[in-house]
PDB file of N, CA and C in Angstrom:
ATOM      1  N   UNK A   1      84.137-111.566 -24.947  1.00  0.00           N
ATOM      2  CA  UNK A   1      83.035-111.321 -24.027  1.00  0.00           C
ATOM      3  C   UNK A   1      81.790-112.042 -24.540  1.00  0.00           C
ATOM      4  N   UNK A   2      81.049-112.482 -23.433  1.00  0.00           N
ATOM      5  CA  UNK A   2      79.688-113.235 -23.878  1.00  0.00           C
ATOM      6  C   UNK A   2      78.969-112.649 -24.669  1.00  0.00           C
ATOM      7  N   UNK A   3      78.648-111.726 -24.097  1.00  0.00           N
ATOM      8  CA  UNK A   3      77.591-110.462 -24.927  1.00  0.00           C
ATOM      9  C   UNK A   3      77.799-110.414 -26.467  1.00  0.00           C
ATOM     10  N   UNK A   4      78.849-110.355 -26.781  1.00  0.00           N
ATOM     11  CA  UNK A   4      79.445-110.023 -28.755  1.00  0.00           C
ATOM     12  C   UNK A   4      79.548-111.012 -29.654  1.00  0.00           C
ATOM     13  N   UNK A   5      79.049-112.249 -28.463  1.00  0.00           N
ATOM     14  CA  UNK A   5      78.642-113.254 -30.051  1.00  0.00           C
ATOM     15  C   UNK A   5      77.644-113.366 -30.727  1.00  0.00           C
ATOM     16  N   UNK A   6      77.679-113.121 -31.500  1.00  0.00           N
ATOM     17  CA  UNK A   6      76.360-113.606 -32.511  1.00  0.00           C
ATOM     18  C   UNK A   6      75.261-113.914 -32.632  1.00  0.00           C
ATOM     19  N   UNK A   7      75.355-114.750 -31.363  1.00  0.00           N
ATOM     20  CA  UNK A   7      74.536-115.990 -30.953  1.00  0.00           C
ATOM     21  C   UNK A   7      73.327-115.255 -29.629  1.00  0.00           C
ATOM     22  N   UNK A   8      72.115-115.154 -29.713  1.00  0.00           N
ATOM     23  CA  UNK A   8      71.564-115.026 -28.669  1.00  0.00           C
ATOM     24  C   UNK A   8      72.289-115.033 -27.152  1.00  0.00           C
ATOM     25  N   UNK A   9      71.660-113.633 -26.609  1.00  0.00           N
ATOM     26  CA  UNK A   9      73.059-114.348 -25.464  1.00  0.00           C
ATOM     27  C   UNK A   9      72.264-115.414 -24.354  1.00  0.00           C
ATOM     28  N   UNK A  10      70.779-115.527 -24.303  1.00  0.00           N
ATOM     29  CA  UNK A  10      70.035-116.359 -23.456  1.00  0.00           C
ATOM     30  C   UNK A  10      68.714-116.098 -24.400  1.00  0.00           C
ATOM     31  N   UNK A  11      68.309-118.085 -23.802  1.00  0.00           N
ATOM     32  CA  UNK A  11      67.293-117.860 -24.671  1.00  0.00           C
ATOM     33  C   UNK A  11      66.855-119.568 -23.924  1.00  0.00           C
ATOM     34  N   UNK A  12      65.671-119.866 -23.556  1.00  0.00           N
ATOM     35  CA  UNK A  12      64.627-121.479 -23.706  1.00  0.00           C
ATOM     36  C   UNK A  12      64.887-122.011 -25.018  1.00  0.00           C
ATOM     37  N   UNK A  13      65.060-123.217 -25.081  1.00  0.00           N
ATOM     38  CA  UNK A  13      65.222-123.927 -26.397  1.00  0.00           C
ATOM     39  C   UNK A  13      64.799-125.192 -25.885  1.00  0.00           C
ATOM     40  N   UNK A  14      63.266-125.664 -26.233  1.00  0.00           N
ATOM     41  CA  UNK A  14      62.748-127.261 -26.008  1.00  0.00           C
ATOM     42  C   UNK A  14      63.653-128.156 -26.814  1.00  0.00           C
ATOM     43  N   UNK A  15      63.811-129.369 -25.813  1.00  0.00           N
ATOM     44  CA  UNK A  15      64.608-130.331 -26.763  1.00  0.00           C
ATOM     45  C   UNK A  15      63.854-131.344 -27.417  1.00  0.00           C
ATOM     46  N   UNK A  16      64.118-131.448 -28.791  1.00  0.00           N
ATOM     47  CA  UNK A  16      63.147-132.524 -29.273  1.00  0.00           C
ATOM     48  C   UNK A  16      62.995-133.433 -28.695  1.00  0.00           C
ATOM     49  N   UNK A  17      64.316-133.980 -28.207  1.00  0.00           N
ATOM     50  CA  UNK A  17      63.889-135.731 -27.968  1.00  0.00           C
ATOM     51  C   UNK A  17      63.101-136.151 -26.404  1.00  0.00           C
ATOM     52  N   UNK A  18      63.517-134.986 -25.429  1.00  0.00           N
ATOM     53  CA  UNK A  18      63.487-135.298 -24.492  1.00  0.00           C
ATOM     54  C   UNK A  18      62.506-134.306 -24.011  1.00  0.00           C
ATOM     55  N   UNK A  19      61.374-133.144 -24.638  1.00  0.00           N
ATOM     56  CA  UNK A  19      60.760-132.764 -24.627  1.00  0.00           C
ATOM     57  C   UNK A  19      60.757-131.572 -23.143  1.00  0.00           C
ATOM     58  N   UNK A  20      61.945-131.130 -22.598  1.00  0.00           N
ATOM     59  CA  UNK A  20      62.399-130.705 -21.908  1.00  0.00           C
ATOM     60  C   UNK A  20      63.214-129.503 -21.935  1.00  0.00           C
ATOM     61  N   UNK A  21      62.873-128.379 -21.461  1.00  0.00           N
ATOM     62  CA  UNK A  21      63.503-127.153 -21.952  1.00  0.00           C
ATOM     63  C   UNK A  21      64.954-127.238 -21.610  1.00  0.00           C
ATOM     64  N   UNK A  22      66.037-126.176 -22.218  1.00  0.00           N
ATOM     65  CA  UNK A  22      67.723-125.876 -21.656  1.00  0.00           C
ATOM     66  C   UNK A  22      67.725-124.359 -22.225  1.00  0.00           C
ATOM     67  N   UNK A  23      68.811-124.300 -21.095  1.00  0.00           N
ATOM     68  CA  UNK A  23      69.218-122.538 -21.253  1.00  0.00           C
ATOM     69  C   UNK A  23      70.102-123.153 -23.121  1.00  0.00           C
ATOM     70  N   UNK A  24      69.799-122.631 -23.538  1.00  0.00           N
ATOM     71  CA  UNK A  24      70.101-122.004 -24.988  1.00  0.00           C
ATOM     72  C   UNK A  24      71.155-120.677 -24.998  1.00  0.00           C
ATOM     73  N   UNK A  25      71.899-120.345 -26.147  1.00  0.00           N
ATOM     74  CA  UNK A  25      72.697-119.268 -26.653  1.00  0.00           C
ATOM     75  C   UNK A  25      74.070-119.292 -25.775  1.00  0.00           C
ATOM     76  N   UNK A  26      74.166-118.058 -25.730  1.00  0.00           N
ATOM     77  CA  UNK A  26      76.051-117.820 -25.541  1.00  0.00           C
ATOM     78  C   UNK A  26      76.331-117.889 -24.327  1.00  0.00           C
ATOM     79  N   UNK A  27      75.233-117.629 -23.293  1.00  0.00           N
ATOM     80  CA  UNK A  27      75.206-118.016 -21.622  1.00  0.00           C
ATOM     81  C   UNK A  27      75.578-119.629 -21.882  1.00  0.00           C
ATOM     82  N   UNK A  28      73.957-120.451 -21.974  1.00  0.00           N
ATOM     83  CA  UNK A  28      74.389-121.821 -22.197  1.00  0.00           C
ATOM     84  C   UNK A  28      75.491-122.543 -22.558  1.00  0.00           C
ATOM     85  N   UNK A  29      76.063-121.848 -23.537  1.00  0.00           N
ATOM     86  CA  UNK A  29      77.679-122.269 -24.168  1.00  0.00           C
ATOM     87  C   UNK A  29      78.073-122.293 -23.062  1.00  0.00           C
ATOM     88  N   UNK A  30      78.667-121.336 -22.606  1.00  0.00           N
ATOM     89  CA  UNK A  30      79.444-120.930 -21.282  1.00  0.00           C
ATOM     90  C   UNK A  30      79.261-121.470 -20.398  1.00  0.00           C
ATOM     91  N   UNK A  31      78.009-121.709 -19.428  1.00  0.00           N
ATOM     92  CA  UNK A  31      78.417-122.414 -19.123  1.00  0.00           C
ATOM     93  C   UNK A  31      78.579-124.327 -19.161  1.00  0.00           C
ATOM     94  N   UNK A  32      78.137-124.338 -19.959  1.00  0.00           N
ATOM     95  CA  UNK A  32      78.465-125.479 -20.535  1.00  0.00           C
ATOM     96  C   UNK A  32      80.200-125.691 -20.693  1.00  0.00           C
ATOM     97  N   UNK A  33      80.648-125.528 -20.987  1.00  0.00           N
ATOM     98  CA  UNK A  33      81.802-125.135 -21.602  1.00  0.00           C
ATOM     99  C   UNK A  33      82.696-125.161 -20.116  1.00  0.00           C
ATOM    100  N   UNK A  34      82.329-124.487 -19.299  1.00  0.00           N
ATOM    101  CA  UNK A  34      82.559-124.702 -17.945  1.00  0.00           C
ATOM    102  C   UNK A  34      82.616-125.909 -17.279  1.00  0.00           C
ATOM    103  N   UNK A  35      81.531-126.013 -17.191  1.00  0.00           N
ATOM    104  CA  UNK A  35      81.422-127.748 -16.785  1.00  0.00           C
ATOM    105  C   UNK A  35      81.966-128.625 -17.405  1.00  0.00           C
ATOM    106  N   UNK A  36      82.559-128.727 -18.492  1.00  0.00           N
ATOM    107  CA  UNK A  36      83.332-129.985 -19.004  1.00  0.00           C
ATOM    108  C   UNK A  36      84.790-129.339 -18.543  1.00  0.00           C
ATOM    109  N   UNK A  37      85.334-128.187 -18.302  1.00  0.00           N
ATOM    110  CA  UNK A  37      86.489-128.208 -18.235  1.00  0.00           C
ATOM    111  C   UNK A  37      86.853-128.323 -16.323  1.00  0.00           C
ATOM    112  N   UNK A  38      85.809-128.125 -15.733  1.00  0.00           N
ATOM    113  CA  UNK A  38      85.604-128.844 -14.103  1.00  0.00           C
ATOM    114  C   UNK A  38      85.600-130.061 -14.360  1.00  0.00           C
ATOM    115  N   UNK A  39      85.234-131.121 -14.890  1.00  0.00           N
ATOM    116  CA  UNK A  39      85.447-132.158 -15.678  1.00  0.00           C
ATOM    117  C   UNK A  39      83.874-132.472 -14.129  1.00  0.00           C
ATOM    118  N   UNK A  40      82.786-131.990 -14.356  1.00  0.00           N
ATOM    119  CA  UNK A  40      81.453-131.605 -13.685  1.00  0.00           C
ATOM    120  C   UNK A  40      80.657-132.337 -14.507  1.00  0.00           C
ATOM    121  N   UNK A  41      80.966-132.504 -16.074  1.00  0.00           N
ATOM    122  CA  UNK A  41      79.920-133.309 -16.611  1.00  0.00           C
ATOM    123  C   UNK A  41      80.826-133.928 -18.008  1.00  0.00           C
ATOM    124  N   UNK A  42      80.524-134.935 -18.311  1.00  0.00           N
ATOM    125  CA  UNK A  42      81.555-135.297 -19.847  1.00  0.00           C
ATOM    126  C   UNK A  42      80.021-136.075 -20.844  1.00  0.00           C
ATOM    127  N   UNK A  43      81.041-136.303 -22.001  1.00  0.00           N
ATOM    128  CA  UNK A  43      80.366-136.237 -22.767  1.00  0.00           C
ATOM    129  C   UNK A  43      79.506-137.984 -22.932  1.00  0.00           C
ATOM    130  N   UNK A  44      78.766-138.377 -22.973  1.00  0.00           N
ATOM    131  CA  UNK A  44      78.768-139.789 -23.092  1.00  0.00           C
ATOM    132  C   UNK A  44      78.782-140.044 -24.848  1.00  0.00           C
ATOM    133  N   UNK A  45      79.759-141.306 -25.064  1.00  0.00           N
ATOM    134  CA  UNK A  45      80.637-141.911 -26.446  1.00  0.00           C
ATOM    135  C   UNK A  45      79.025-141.900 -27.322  1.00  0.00           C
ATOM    136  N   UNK A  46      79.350-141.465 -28.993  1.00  0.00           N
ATOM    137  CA  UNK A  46      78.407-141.573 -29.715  1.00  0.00           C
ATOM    138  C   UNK A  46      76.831-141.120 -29.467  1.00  0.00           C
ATOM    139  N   UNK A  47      76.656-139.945 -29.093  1.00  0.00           N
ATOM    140  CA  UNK A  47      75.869-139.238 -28.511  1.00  0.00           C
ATOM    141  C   UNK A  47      75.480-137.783 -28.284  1.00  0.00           C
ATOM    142  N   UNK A  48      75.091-136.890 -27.920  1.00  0.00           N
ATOM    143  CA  UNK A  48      74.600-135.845 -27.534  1.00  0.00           C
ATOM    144  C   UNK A  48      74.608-135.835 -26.119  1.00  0.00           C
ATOM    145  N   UNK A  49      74.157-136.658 -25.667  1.00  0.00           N
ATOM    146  CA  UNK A  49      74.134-136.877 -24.003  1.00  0.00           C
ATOM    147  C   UNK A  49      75.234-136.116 -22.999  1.00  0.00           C
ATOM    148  N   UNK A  50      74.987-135.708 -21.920  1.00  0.00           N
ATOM    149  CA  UNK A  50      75.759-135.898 -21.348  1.00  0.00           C
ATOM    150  C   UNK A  50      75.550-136.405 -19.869  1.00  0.00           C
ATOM    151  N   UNK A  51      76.817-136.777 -18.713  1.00  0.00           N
ATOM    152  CA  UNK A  51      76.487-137.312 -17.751  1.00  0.00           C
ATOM    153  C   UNK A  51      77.248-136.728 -16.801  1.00  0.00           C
ATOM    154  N   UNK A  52      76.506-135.994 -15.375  1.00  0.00           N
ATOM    155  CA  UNK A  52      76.859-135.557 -14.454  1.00  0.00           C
ATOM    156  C   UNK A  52      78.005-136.586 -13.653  1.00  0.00           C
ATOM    157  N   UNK A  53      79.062-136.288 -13.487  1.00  0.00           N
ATOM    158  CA  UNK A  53      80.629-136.716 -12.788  1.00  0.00           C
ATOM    159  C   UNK A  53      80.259-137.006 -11.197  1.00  0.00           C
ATOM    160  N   UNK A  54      80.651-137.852 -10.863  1.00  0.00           N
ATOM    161  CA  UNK A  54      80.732-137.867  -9.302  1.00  0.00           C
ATOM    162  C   UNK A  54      81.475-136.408  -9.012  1.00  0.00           C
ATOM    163  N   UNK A  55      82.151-135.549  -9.093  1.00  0.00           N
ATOM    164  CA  UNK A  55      82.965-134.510  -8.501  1.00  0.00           C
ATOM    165  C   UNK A  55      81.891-133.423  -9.167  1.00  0.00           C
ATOM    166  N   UNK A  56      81.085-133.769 -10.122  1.00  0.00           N
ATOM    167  CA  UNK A  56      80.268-132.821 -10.713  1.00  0.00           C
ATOM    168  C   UNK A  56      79.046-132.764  -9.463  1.00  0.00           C
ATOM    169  N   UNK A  57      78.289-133.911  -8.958  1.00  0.00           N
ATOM    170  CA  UNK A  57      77.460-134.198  -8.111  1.00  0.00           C
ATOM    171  C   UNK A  57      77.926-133.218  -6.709  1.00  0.00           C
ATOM    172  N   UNK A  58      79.204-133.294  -6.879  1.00  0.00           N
ATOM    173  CA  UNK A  58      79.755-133.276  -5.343  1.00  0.00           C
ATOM    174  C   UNK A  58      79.865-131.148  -5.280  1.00  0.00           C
ATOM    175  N   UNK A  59      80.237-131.063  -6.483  1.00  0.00           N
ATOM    176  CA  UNK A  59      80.180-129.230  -7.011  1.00  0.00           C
ATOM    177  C   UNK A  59      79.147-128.959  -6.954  1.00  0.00           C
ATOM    178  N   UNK A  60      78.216-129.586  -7.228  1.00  0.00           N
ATOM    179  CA  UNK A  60      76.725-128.707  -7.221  1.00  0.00           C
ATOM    180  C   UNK A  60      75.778-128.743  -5.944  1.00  0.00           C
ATOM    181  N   UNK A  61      76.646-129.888  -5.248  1.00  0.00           N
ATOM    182  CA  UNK A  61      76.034-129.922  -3.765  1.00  0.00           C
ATOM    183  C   UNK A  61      76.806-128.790  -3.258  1.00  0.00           C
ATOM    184  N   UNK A  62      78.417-128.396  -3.156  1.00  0.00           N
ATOM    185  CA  UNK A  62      79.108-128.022  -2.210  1.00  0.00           C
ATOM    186  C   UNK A  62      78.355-126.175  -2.563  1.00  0.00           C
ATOM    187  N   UNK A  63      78.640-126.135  -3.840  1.00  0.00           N
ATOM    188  CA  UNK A  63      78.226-124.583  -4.325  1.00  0.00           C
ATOM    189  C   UNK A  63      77.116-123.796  -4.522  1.00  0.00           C
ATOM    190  N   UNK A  64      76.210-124.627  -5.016  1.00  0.00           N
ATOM    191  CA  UNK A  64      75.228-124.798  -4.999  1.00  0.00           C
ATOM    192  C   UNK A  64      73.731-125.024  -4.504  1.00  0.00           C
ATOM    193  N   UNK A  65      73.773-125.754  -3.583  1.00  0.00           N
ATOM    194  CA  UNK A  65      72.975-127.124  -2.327  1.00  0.00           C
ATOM    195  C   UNK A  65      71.885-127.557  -3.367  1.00  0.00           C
ATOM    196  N   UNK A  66      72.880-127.973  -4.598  1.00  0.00           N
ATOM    197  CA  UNK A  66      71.684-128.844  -5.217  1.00  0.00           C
ATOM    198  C   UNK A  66      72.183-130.429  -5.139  1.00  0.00           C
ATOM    199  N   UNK A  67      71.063-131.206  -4.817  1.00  0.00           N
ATOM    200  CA  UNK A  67      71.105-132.765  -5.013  1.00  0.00           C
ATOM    201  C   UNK A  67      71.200-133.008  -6.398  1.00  0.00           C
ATOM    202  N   UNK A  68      71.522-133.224  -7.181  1.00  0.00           N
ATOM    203  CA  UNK A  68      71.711-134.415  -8.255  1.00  0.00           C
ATOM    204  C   UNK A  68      72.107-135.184  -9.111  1.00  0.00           C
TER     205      UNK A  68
END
């Protein structure tokens, strides 16, 4: 269960580089963790990055009604 890890279960965490907040802790995992296995976002090679999937674009319009 989310709740029993360790880990904050939600939390803001600014990112250094990009000076831009993300959901943080054991939510964030999750769904994070989610989205790569929708194959919604992958990882880009030698990096931290990642990059929204055409079928990822197309999930967050259909479920969502977000553009991007």
């Amino acid at each position: 269960m989310i709740r029993k890890k360790r880990r904050s279960f939600s939390r803001a965490c600014l990112d250094w580089s990009e000076r831009q907040y993300h959901l943080a802790g054991a939510l964030g995992e999750q769904i994070a963790s989610r989205l790569f296995e929708l194959e919604w976002i992958v990882r880009l090679p030698r990096t931290r990055a990642v990059k929204i999937t055409e079928k990822g674009r197309a999930g967050f319009r259909d479920y969502f009604h977000l553009s991007v």
